[in-house]
Protein backbone atom coordinates (compact mmCIF):
# COMPACT_ATOMS: atom_id res chain seq x y z
CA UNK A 1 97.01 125.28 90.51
CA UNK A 2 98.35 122.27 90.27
CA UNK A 3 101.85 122.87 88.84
CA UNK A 4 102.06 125.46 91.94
CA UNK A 5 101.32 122.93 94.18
CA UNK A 6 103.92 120.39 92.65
CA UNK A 7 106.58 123.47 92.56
CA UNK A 8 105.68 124.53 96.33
CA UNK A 9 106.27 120.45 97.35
CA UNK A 10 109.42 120.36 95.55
CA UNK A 11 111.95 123.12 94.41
CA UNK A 12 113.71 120.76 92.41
CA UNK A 13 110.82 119.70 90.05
CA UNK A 14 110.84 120.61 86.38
CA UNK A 15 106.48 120.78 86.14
CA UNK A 16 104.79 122.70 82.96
CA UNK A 17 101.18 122.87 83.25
CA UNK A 18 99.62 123.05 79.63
CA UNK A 19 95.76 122.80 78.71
CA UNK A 20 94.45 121.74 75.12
CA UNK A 21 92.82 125.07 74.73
CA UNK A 22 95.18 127.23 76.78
CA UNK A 23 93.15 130.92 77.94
CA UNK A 24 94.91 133.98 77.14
CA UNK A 25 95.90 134.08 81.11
CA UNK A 26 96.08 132.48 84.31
CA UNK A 27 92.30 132.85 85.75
CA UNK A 28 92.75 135.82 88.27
CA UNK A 29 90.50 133.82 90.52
CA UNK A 30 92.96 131.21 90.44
CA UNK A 31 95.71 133.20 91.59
CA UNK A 32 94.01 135.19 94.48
CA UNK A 33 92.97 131.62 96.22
CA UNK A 34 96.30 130.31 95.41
CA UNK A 35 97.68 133.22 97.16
CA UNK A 36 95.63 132.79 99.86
CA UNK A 37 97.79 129.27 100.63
CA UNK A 38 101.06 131.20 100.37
CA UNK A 39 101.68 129.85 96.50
CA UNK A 40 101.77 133.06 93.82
CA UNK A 41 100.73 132.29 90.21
CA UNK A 42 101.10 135.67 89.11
CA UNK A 43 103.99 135.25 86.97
CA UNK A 44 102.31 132.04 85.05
CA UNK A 45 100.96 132.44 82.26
CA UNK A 46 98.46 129.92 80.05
CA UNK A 47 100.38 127.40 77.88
CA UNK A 48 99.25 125.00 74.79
CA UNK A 49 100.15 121.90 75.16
CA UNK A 50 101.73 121.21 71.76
CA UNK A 51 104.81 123.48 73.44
CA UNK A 52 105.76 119.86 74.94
CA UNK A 53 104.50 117.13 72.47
CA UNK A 54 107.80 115.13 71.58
CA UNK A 55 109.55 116.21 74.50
CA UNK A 56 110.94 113.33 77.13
CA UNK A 57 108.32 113.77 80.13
CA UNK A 58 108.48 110.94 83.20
CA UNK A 59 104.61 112.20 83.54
CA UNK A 60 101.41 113.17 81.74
CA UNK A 61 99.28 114.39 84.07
CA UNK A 62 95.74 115.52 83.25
CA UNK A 63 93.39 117.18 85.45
CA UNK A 64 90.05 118.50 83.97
CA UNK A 65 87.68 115.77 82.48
CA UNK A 66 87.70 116.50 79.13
CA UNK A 67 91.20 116.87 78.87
CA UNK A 68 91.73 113.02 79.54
CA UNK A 69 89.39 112.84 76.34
CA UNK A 70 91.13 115.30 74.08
CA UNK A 71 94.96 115.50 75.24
CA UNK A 72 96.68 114.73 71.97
CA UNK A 73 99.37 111.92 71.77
CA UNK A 74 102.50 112.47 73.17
CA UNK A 75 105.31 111.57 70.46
CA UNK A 76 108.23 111.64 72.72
CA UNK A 77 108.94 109.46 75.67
CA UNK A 78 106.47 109.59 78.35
CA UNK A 79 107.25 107.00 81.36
CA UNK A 80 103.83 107.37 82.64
CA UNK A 81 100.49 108.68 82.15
CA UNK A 82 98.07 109.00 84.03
CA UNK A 83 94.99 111.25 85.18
CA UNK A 84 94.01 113.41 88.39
CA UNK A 85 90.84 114.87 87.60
CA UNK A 86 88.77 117.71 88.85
CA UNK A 87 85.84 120.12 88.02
CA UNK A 88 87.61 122.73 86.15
CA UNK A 89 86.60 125.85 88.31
CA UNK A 90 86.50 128.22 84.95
CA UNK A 91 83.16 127.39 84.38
CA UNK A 92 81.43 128.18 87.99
CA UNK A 93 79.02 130.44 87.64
CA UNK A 94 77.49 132.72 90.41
CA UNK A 95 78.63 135.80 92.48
CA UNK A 96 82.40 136.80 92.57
CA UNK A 97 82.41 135.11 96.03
CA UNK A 98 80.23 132.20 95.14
CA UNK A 99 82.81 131.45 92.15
CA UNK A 100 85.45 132.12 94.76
CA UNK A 101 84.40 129.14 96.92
CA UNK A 102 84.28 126.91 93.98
CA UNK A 103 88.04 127.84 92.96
CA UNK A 104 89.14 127.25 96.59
CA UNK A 105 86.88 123.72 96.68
CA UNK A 106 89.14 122.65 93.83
CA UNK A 107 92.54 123.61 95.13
CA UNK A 108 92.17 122.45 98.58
CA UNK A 109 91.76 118.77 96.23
CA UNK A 110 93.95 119.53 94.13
CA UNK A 111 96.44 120.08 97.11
CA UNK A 112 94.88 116.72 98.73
CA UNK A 113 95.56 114.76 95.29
CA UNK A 114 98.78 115.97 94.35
CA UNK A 115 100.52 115.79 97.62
CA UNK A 116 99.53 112.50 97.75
CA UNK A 117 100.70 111.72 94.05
CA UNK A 118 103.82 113.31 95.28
CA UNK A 119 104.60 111.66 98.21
CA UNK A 120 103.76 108.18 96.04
CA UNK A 121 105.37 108.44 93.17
CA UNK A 122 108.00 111.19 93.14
CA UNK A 123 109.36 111.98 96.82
CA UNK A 124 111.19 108.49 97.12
CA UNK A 125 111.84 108.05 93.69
């Protein structure tokens, strides 16, 4: 959610969202409530992110809890690192609509955070 928030702020932006233990696909809840703000992840898919270790990056980014515990070191050149994190809505549990509401809790702050790490650090820059 957050690389199609980044993408929707900013055409120009290179962003890859990666997780340390990448699903097999984007979390369909994901994408409906994502669509529901105009933004479609349909097209994404999951990706590990070992794709990008040793690759030039101006930022690390991570998001869920854990991740800020397990992301591996980057061997290339990262200018900054730093972390944004949130409840990862996979693991809700409940009624399709109950889960629903948690996924859309999460991207309305993930909207909220990265907009404002956008406007911060990248918009002026």
């Amino acid at each position: 959610m957050a690389e199609g928030f980044l993408q929707s702020f900013d055409q120009n932006l290179e962003v890859y969202s990666a997780g340390t233990y990448p699903s097999t696909k984007v979390h369909p809840i994901a994408v409906k409530v994502m669509q529901e703000v105009g933004i479609d992840l349909s097209g994404n898919y999951p990706k590990d992110v070992d794709e990008f270790i040793g690759n030039q990056l101006d930022y690390v980014v991570t998001v869920c809890g854990h991740a800020k515990e397990n992301c591996p070191v980057f061997t290339g050149e990262v200018a900054n690192n730093l972390h944004i994190g949130f409840y990862d809505p996979a693991e809700a549990t409940g009624t399709e609509d109950e889960v629903s509401k948690v996924f859309r809790n999460v991207r309305d702050k993930i909207n909220i955070d990265f907009r404002n790490f956008y406007e911060k650090n990248i918009k002026n820059n």
